[in-house]
PDB file of N, CA and C in Angstrom:
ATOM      1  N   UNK A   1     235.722  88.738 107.630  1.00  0.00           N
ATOM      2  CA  UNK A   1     235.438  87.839 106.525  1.00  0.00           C
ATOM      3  C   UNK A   1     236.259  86.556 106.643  1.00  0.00           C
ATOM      4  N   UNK A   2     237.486  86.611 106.867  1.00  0.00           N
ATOM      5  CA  UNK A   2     238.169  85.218 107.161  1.00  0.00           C
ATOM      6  C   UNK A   2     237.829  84.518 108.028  1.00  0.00           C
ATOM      7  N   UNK A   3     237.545  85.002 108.866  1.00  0.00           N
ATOM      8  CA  UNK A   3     236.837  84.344 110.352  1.00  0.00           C
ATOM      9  C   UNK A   3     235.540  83.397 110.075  1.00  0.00           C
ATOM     10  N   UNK A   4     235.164  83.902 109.261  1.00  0.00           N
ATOM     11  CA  UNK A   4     233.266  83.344 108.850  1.00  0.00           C
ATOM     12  C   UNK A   4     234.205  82.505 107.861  1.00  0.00           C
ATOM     13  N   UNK A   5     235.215  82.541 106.885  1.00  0.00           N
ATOM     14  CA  UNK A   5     235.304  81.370 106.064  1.00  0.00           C
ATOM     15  C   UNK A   5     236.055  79.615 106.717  1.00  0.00           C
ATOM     16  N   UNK A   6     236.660  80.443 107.975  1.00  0.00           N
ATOM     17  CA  UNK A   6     237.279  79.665 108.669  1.00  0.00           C
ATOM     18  C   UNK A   6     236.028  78.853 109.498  1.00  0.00           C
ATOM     19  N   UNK A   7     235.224  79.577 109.975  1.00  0.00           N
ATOM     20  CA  UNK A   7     234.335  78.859 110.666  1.00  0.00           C
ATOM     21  C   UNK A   7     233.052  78.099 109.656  1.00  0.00           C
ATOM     22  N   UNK A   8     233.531  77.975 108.184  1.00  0.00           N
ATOM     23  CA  UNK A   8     232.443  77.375 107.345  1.00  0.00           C
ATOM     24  C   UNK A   8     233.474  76.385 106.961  1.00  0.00           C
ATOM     25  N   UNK A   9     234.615  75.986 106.948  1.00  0.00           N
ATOM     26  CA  UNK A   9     235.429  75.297 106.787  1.00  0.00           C
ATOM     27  C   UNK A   9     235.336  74.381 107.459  1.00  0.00           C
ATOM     28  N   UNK A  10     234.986  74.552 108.898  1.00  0.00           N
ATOM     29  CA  UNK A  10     235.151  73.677 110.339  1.00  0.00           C
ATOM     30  C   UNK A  10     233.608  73.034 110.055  1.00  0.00           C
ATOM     31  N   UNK A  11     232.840  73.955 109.546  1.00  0.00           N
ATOM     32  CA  UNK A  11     231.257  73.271 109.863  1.00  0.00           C
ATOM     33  C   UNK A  11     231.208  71.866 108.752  1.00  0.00           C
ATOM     34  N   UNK A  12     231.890  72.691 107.257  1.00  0.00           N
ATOM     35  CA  UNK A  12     231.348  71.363 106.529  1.00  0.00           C
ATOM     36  C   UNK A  12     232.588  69.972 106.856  1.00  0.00           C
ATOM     37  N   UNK A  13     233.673  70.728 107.890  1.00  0.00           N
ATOM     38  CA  UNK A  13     234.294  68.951 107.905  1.00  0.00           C
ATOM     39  C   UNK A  13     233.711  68.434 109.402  1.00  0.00           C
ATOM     40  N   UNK A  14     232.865  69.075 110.375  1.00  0.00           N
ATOM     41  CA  UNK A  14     232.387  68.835 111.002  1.00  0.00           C
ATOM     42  C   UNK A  14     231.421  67.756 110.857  1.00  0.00           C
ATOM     43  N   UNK A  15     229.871  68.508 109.373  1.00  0.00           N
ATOM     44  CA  UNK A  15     228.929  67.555 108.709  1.00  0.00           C
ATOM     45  C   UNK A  15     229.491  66.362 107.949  1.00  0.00           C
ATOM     46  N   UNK A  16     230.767  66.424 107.557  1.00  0.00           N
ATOM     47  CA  UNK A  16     231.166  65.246 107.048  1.00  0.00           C
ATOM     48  C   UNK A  16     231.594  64.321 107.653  1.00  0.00           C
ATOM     49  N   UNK A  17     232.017  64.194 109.023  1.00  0.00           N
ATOM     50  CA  UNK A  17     232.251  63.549 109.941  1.00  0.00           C
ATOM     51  C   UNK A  17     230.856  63.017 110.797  1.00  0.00           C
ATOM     52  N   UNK A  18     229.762  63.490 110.229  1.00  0.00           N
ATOM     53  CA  UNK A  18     228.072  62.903 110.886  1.00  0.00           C
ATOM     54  C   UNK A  18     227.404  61.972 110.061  1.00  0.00           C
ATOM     55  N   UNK A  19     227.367  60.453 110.601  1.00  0.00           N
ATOM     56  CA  UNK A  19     226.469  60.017 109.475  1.00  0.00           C
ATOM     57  C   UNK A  19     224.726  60.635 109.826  1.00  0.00           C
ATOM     58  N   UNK A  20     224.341  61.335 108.669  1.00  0.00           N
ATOM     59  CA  UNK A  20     223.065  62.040 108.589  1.00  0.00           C
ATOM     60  C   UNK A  20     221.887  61.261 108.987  1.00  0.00           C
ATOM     61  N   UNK A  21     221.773  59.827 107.945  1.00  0.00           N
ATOM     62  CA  UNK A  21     221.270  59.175 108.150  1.00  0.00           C
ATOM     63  C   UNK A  21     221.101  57.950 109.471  1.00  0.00           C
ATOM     64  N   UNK A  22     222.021  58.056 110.104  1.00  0.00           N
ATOM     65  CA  UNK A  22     222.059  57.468 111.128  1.00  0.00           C
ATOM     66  C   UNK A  22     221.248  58.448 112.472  1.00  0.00           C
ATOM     67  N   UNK A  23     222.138  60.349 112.338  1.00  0.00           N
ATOM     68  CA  UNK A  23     221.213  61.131 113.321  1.00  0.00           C
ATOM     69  C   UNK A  23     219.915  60.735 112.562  1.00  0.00           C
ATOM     70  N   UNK A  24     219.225  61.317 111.889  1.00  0.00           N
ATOM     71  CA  UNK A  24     217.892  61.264 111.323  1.00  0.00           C
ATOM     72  C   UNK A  24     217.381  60.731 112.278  1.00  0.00           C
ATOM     73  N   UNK A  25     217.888  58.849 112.414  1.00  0.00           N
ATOM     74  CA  UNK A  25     217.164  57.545 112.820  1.00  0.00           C
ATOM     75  C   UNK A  25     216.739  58.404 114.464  1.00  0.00           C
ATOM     76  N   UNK A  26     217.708  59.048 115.143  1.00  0.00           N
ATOM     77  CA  UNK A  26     217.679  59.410 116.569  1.00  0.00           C
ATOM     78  C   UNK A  26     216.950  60.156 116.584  1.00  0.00           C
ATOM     79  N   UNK A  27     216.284  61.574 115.516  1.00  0.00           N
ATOM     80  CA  UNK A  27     215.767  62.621 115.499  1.00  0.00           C
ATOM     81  C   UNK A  27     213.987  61.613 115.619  1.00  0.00           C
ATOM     82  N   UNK A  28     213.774  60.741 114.569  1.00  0.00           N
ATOM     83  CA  UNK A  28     212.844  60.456 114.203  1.00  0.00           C
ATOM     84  C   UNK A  28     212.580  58.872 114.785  1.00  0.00           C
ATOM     85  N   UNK A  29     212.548  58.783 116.379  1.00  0.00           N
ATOM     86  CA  UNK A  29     212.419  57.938 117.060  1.00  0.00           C
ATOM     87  C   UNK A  29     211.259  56.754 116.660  1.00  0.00           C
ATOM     88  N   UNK A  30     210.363  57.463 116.235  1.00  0.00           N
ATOM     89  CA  UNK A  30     208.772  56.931 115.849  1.00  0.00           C
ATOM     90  C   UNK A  30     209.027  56.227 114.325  1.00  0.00           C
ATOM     91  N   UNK A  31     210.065  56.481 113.829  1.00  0.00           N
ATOM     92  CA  UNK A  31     210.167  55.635 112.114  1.00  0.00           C
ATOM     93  C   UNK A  31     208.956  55.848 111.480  1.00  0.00           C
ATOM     94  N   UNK A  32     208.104  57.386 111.460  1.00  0.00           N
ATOM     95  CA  UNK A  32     207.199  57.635 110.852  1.00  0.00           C
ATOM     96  C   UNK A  32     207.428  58.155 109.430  1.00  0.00           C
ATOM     97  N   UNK A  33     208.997  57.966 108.796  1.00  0.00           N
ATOM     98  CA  UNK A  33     209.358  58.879 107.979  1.00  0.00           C
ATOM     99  C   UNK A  33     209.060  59.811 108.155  1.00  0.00           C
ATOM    100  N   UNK A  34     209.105  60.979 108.643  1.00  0.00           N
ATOM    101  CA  UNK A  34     209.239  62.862 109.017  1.00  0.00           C
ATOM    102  C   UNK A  34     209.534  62.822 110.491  1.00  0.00           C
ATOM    103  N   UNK A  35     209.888  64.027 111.111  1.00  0.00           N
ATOM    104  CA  UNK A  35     210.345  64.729 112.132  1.00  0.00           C
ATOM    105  C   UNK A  35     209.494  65.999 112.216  1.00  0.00           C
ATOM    106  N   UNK A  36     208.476  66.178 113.458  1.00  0.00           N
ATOM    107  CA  UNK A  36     208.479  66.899 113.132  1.00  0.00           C
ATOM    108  C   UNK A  36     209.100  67.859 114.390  1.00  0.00           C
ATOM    109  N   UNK A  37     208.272  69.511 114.811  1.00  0.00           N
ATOM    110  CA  UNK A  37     209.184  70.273 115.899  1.00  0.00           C
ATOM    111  C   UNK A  37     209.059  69.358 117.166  1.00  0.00           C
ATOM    112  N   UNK A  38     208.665  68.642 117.408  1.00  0.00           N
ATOM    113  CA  UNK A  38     208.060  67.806 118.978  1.00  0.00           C
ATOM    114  C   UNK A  38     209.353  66.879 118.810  1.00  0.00           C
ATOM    115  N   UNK A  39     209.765  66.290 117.712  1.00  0.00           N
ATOM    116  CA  UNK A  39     210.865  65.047 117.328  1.00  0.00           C
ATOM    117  C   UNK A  39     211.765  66.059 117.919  1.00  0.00           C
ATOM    118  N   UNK A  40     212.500  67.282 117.318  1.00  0.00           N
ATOM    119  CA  UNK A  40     213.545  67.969 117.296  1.00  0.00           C
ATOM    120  C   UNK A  40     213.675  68.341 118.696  1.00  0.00           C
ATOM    121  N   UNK A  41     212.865  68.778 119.751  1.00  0.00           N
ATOM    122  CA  UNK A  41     212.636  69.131 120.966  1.00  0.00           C
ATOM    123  C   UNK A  41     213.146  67.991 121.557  1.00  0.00           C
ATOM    124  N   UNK A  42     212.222  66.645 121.587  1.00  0.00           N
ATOM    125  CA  UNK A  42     212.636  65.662 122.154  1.00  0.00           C
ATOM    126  C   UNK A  42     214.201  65.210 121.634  1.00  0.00           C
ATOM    127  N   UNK A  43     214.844  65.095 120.843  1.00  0.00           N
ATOM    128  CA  UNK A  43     216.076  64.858 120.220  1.00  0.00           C
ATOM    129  C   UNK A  43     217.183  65.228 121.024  1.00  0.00           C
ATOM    130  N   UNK A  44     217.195  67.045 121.185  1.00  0.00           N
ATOM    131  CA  UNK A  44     217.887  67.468 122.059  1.00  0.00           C
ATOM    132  C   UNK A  44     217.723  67.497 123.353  1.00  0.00           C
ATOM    133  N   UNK A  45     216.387  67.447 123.647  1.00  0.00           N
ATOM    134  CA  UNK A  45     216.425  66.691 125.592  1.00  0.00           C
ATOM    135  C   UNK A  45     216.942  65.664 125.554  1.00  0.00           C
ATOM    136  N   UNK A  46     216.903  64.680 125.089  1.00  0.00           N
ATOM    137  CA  UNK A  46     217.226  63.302 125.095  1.00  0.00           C
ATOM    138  C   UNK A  46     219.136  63.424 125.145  1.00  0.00           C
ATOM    139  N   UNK A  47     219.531  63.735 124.156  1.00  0.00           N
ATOM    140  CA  UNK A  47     220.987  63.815 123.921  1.00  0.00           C
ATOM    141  C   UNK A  47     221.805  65.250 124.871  1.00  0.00           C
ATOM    142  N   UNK A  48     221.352  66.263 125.886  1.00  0.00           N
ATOM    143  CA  UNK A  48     222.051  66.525 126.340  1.00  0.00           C
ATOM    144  C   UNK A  48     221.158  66.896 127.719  1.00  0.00           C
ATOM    145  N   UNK A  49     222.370  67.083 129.039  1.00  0.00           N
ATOM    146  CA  UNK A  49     221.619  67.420 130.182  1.00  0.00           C
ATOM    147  C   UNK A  49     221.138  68.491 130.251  1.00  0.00           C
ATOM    148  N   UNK A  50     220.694  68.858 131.246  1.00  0.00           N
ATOM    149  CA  UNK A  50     220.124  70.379 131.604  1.00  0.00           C
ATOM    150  C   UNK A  50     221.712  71.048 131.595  1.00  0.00           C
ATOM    151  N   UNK A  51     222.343  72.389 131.553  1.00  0.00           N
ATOM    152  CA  UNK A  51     220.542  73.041 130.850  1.00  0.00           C
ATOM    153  C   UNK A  51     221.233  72.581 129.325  1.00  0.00           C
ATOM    154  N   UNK A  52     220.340  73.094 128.204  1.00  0.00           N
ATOM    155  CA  UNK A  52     220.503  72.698 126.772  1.00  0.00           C
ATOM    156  C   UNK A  52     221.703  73.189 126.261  1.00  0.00           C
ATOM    157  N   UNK A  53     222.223  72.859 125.480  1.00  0.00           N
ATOM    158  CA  UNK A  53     223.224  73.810 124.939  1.00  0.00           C
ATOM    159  C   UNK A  53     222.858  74.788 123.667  1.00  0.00           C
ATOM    160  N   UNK A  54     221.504  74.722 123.238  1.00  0.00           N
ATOM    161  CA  UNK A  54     220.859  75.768 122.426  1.00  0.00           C
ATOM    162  C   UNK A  54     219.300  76.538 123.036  1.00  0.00           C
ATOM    163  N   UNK A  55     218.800  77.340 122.905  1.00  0.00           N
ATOM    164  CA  UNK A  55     217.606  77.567 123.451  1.00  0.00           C
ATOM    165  C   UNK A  55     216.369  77.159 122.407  1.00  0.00           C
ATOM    166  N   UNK A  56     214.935  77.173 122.965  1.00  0.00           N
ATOM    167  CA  UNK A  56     213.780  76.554 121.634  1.00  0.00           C
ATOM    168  C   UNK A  56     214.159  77.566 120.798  1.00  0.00           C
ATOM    169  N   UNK A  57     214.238  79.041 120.582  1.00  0.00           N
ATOM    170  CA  UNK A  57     213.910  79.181 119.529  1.00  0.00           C
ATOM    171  C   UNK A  57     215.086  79.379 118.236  1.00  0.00           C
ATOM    172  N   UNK A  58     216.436  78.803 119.118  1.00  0.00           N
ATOM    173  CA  UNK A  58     217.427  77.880 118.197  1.00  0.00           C
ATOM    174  C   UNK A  58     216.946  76.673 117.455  1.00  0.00           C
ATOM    175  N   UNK A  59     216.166  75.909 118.401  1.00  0.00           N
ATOM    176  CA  UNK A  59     215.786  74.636 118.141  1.00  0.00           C
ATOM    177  C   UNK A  59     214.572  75.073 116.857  1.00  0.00           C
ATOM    178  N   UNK A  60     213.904  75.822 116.991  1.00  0.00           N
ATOM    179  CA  UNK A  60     212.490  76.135 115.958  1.00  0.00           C
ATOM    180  C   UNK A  60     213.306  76.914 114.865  1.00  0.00           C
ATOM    181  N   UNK A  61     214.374  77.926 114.408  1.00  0.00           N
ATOM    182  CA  UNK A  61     214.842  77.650 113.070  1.00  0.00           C
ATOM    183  C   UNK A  61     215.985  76.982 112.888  1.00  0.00           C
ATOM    184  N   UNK A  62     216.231  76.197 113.769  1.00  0.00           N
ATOM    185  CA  UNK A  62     217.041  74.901 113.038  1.00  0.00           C
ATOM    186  C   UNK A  62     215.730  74.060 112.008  1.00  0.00           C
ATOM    187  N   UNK A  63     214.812  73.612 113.231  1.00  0.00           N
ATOM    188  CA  UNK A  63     213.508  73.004 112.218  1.00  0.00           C
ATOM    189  C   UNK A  63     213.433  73.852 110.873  1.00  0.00           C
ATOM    190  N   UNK A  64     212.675  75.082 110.771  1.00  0.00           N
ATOM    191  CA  UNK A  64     213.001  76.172 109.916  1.00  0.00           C
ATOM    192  C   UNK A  64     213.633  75.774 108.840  1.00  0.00           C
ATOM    193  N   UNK A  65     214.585  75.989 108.919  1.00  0.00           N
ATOM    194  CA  UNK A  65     216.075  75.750 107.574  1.00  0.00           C
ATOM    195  C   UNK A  65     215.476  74.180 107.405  1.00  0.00           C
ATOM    196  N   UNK A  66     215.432  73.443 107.980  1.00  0.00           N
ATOM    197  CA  UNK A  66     215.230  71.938 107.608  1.00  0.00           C
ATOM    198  C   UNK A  66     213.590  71.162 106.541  1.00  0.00           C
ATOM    199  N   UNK A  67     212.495  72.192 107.295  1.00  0.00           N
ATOM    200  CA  UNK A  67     211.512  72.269 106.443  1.00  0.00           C
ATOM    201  C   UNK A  67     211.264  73.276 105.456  1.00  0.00           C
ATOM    202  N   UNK A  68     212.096  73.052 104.504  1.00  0.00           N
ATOM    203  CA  UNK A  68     212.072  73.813 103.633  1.00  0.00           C
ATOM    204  C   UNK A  68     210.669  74.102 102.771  1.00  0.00           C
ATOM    205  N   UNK A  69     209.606  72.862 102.757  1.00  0.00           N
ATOM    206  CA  UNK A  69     208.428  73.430 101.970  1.00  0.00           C
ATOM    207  C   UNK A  69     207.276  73.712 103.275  1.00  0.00           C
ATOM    208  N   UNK A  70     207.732  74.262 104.313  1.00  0.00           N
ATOM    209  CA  UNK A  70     207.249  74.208 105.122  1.00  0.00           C
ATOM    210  C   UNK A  70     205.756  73.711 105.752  1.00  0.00           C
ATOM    211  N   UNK A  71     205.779  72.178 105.805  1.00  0.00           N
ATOM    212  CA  UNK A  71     204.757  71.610 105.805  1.00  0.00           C
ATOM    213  C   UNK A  71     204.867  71.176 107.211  1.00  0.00           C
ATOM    214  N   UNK A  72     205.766  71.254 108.370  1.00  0.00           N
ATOM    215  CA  UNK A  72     206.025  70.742 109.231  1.00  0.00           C
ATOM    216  C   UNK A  72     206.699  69.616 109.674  1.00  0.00           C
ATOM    217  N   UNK A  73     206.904  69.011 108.916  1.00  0.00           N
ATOM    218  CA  UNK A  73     207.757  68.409 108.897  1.00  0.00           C
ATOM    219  C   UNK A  73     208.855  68.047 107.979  1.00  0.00           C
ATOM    220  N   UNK A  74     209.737  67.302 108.457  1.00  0.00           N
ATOM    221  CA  UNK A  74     211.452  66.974 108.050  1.00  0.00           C
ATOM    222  C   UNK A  74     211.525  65.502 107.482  1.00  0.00           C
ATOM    223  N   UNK A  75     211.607  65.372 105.785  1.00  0.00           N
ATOM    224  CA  UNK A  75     212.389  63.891 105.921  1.00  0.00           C
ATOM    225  C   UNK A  75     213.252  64.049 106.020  1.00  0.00           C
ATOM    226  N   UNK A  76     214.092  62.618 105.738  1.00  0.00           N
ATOM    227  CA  UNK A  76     215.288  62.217 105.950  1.00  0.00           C
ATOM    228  C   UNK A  76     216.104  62.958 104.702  1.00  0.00           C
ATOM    229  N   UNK A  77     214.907  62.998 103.426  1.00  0.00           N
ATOM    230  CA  UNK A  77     215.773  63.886 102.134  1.00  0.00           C
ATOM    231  C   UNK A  77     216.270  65.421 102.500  1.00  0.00           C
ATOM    232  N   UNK A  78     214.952  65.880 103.248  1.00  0.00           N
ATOM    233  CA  UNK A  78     215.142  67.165 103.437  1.00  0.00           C
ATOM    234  C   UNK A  78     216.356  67.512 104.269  1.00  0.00           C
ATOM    235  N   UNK A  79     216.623  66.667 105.066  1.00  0.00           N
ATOM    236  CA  UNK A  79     218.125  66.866 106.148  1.00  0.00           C
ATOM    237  C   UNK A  79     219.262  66.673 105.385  1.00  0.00           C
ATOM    238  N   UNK A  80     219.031  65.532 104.977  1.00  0.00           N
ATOM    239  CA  UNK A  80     220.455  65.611 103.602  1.00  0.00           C
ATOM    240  C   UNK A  80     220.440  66.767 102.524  1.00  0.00           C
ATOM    241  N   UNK A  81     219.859  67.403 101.699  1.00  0.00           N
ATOM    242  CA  UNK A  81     219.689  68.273 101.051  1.00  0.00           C
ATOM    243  C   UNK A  81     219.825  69.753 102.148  1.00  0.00           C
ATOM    244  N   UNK A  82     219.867  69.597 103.249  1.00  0.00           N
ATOM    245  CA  UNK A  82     219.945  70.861 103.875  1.00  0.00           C
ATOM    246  C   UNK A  82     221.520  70.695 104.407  1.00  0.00           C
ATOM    247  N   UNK A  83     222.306  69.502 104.770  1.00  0.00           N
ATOM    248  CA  UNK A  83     223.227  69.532 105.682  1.00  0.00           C
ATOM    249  C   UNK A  83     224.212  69.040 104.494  1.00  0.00           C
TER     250      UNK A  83
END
């Protein structure tokens, strides 16, 4: 149990150290307002080399948690309200 509070400690000063709105802009290359799983795929190819440092179906419920009314896609509200 301490371990998991210690490592939720690190995450939210981690997210507070991200401007959200700035990733968003990187997630959502196209400025279509939403993201959807194709944005999130491309996001993390783009920002790290082979191999990934998560696998897709990390990448598909990260999307997940992020589309919360699950319509397929992510605004920019929905990432702030999730992170």
């Amino acid at each position: 149990m301490i371990h998991e509070n210690e490592l939720e400690v690190q995450r939210m000063y981690k997210i507070s150290q991200v401007n959200i709105r700035e990733l968003y802009r990187h997630i959502d290359l196209d400025a279509k307002g939403f993201c959807t799983i194709h944005d999130y795929y491309k996001f993390f190819e783009s920002s790290y080399c082979d191999p990934l440092p998560v696998s897709t179906e990390e990448i598909q419920h990260l999307f997940k948690r992020h589309d919360k009314h699950r319509q397929g896609r992510v605004t920019e509200r929905d990432l702030l309200v999730e992170l």
